[in-house]
Protein backbone atom coordinates (compact mmCIF):
# COMPACT_ATOMS: atom_id res chain seq x y z
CA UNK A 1 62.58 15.63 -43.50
CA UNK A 2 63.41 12.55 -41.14
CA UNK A 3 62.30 14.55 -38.31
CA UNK A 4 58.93 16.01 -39.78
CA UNK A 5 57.96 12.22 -40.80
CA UNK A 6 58.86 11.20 -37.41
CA UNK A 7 57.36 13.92 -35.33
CA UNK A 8 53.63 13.36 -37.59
CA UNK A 9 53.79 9.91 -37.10
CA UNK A 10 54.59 9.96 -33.21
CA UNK A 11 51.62 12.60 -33.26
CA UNK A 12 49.32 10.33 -35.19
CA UNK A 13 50.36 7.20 -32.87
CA UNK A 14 49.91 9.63 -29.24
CA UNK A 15 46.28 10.33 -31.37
CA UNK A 16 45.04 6.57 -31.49
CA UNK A 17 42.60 5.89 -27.87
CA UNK A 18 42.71 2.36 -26.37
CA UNK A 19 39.43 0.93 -28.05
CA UNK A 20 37.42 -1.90 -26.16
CA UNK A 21 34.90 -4.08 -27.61
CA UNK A 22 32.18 -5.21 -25.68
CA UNK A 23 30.70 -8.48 -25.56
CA UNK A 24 26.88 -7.89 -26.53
CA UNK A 25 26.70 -11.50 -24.75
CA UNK A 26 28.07 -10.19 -21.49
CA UNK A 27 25.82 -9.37 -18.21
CA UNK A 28 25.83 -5.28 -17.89
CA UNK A 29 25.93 -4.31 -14.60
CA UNK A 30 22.67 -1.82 -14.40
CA UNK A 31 21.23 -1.31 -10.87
CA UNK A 32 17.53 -1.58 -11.12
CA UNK A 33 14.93 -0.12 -8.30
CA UNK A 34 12.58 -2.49 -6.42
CA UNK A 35 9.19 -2.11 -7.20
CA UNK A 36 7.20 -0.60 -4.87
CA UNK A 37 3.85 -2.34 -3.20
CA UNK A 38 0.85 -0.93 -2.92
CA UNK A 39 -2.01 -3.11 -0.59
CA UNK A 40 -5.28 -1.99 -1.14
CA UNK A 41 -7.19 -1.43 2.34
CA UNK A 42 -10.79 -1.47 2.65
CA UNK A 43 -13.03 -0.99 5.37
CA UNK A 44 -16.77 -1.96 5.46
CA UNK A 45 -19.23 -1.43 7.76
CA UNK A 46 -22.72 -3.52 7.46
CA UNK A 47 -25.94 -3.22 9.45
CA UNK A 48 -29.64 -4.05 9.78
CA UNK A 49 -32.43 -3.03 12.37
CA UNK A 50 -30.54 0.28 14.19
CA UNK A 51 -32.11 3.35 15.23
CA UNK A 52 -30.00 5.88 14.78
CA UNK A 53 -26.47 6.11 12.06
CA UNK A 54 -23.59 4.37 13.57
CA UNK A 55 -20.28 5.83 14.63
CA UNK A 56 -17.46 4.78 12.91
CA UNK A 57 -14.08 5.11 13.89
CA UNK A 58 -11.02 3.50 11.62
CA UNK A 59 -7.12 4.19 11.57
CA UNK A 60 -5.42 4.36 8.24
CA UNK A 61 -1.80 5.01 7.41
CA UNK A 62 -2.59 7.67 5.50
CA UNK A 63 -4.91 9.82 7.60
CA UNK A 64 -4.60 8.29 10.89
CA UNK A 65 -7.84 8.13 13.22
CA UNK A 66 -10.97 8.69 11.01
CA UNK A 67 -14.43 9.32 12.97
CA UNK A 68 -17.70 9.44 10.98
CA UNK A 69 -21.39 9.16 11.50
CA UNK A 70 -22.76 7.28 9.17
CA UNK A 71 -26.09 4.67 8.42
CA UNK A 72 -24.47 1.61 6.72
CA UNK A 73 -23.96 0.28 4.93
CA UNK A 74 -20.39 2.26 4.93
CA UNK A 75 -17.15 1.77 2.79
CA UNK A 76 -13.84 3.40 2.84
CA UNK A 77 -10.61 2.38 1.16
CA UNK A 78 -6.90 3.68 1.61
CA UNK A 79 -3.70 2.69 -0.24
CA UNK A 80 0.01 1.32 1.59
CA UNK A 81 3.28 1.12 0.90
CA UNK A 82 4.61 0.20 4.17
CA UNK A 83 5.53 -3.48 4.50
CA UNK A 84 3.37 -3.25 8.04
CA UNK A 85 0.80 -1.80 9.47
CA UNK A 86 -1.53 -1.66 12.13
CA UNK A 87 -5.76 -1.66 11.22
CA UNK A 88 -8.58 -0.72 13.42
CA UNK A 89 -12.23 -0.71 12.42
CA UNK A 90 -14.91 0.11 15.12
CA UNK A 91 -18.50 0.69 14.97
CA UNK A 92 -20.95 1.44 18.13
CA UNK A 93 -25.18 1.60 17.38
CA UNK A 94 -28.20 1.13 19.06
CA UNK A 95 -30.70 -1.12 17.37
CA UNK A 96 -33.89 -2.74 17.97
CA UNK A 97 -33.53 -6.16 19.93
CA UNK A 98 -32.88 -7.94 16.40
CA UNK A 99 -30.58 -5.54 15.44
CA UNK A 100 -26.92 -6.38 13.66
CA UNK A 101 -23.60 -4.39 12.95
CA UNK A 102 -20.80 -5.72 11.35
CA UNK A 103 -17.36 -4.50 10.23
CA UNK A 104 -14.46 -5.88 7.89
CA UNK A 105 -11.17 -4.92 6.83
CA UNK A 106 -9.99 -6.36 3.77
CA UNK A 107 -6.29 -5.75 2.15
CA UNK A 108 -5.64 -6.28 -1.63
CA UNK A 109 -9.46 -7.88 -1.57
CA UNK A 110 -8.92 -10.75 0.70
CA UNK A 111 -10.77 -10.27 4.19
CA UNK A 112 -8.11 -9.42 7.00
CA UNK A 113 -10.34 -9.17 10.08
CA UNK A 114 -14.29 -9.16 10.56
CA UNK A 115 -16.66 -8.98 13.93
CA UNK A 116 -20.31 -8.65 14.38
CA UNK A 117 -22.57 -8.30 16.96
CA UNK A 118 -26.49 -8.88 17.66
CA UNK A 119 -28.52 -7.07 19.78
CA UNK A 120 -29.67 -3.41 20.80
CA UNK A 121 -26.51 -1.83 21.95
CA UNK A 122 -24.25 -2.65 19.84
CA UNK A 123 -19.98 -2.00 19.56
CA UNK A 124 -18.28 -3.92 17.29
CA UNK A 125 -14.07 -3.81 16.70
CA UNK A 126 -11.95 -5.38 14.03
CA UNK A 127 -8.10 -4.99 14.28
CA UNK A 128 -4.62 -6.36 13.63
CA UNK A 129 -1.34 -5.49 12.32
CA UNK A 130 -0.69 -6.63 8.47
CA UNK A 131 2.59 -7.98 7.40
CA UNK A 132 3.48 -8.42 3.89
């Protein structure tokens, strides 16, 4: 009998798991992913007094060299994740003597670049490379 008591209480002791309480005060150690940031690129093309539509030529991120032919006023916006990037906005027209073409590139709604010109032949470029 000494040794069936013995052997169920040996089994009942080899039976009990090492329990650990944890501090609900305690830091957890959780790894958490950055967020990622998303500019807002916009490109706007303005003009007055021209002939003929404008040619517009931009670079994106996204789609890379864009050409259009267009009367402006003219808008296009992209979205970026990359922390830089390089912008180009360019716009060529012919105009009457009074004639004006202007073009802006604005990130997250805060102008980045602008130009303008005045006159009948017109070509105006806006570029730079935006760092976060």
């Amino acid at each position: 009998m000494k040794y069936i008591v013995a052997t169920v209480l040996s089994l009942l002791l080899l039976g009990c798991a090492k329990t650990t309480i944890e501090n609900p005060n305690s830091p957890t150690n959780t790894t958490t992913t950055p967020a990622v940031k998303t500019d807002n690129i916009e490109f706007r093309i303005f003009g007055q007094g021209l002939l003929l539509p404008a040619t517009i030529r931009f670079i994106d991120p996204l789609n890379g060299l864009t050409i259009v032919t267009a009367s402006p006023p003219y808008f296009a916006a992209v979205s970026n994740t990359d922390n830089s990037v390089f912008l180009f906005c360019e716009a060529q027209a012919t105009g009457f003597s009074t004639a004006s073409l202007q073009v802006q590139i604005f990130v997250n709604g805060k102008l980045f670049r602008e130009a303008a010109q005045f006159g009948s032949t017109l070509d105006v470029i806006a570029s730079g490379t935006f760092r976060r």
